[in-house]
Protein backbone atom coordinates (compact mmCIF):
# COMPACT_ATOMS: atom_id res chain seq x y z
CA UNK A 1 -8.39 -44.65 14.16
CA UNK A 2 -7.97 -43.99 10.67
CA UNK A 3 -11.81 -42.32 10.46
CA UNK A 4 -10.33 -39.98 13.55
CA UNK A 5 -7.47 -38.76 11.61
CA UNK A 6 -8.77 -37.98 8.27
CA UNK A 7 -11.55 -36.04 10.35
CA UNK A 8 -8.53 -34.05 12.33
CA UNK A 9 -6.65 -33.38 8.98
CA UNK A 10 -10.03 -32.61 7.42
CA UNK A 11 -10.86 -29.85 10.39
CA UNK A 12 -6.95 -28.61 10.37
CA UNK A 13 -7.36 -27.66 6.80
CA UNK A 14 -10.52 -26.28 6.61
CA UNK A 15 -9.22 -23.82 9.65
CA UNK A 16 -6.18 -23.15 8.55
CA UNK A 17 -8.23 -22.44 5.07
CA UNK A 18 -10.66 -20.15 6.59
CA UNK A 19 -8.28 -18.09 8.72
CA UNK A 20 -5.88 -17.36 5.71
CA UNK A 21 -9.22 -16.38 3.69
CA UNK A 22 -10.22 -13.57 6.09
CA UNK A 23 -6.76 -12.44 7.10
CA UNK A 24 -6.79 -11.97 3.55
CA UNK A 25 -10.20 -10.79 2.95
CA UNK A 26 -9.09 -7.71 5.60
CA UNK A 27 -5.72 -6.86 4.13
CA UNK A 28 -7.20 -6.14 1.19
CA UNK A 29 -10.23 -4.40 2.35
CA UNK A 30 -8.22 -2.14 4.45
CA UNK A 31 -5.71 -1.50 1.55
CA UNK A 32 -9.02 -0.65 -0.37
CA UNK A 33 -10.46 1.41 2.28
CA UNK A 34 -6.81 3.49 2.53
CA UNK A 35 -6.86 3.86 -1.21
CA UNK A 36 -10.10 5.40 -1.38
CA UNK A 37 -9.57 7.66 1.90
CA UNK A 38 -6.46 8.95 0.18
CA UNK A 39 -8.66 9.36 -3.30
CA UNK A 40 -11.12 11.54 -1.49
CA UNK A 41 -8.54 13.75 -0.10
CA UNK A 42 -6.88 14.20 -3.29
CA UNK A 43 -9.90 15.05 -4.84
CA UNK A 44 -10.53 17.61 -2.11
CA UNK A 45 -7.08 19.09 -2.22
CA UNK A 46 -7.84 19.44 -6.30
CA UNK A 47 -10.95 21.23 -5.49
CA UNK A 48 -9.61 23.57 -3.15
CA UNK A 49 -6.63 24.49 -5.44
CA UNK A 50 -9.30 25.17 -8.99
CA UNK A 51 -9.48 28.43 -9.96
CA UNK A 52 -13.33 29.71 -9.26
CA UNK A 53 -13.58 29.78 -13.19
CA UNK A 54 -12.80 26.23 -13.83
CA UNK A 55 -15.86 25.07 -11.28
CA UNK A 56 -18.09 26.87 -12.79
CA UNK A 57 -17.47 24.67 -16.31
CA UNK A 58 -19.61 21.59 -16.41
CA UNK A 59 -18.67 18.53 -14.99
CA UNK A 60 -19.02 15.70 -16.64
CA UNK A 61 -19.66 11.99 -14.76
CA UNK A 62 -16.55 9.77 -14.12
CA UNK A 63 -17.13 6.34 -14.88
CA UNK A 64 -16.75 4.53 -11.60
CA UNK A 65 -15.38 1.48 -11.79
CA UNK A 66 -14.32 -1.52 -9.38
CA UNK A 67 -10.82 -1.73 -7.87
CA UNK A 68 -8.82 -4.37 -9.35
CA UNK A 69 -8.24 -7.21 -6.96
CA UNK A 70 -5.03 -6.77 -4.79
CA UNK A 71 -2.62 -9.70 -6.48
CA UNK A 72 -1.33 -11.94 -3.76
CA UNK A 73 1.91 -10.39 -2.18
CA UNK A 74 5.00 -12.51 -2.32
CA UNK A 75 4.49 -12.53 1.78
CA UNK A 76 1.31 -14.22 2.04
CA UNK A 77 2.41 -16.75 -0.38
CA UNK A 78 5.48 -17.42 2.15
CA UNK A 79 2.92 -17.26 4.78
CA UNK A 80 0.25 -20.04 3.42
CA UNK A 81 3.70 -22.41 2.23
CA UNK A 82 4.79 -22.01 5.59
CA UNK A 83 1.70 -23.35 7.04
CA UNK A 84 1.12 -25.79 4.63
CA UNK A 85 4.67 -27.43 5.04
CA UNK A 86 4.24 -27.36 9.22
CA UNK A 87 1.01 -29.64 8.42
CA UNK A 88 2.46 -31.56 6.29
CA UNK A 89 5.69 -32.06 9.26
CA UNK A 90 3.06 -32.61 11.47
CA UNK A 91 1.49 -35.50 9.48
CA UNK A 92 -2.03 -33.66 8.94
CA UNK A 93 -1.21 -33.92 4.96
CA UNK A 94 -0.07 -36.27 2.96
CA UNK A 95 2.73 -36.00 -0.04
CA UNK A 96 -0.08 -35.47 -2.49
CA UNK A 97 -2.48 -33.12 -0.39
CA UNK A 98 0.92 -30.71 0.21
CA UNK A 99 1.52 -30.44 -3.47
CA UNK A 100 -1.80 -30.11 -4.86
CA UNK A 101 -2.52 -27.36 -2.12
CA UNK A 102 1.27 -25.69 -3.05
CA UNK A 103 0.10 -25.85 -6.68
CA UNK A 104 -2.62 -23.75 -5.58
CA UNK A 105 -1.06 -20.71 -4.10
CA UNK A 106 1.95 -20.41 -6.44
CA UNK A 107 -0.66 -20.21 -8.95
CA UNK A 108 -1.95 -17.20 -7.85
């Protein structure tokens, strides 16, 4: 019985795990994704607007550099320490699991 339910709580929190991982993993790629759409038409509204004399100056390269990584919004936090409390309601969890995994996000 006992090897049973540390196998269900075991599965519950991996799942619960995973699925907050990619919801998270796509917010923040489609944030990315918006910020560089709306980059590119900046950029194209600046080149548009130039007078023909300042495009004929040399450019010079732009360092490119990665996009910081999106900080965890006060939401998802809520989100996760929803979650986390309904497992630990439900039993899944234990006193010490729930706080060590609550530790966890706030830390973020």
């Amino acid at each position: 019985m006992g090897l049973l339910r540390g196998l269900a709580r075991t599965a519950a929190i991996a799942g619960t795990a995973t699925a907050v991982s990619n919801r998270v993993s796509r917010r923040q790629g489609g944030r990315w994704a918006a910020k560089d759409q709306q980059a590119q038409e900046q950029q194209a509204q600046d080149a548009q607007q130039q007078p023909q004399y300042a495009q004929q100056q040399p450019q010079y390269a732009q360092p490119q550099y990665a996009p910081p990584p999106a900080a965890s919004s006060t939401d998802d936090m809520l989100e996760q320490l929803q979650k986390l409390g309904e497992l630990k309601t439900a039993g899944v969890l234990t006193e010490e699991e729930f706080q060590a995994q609550k530790v966890k996000i706030l830390a973020r």
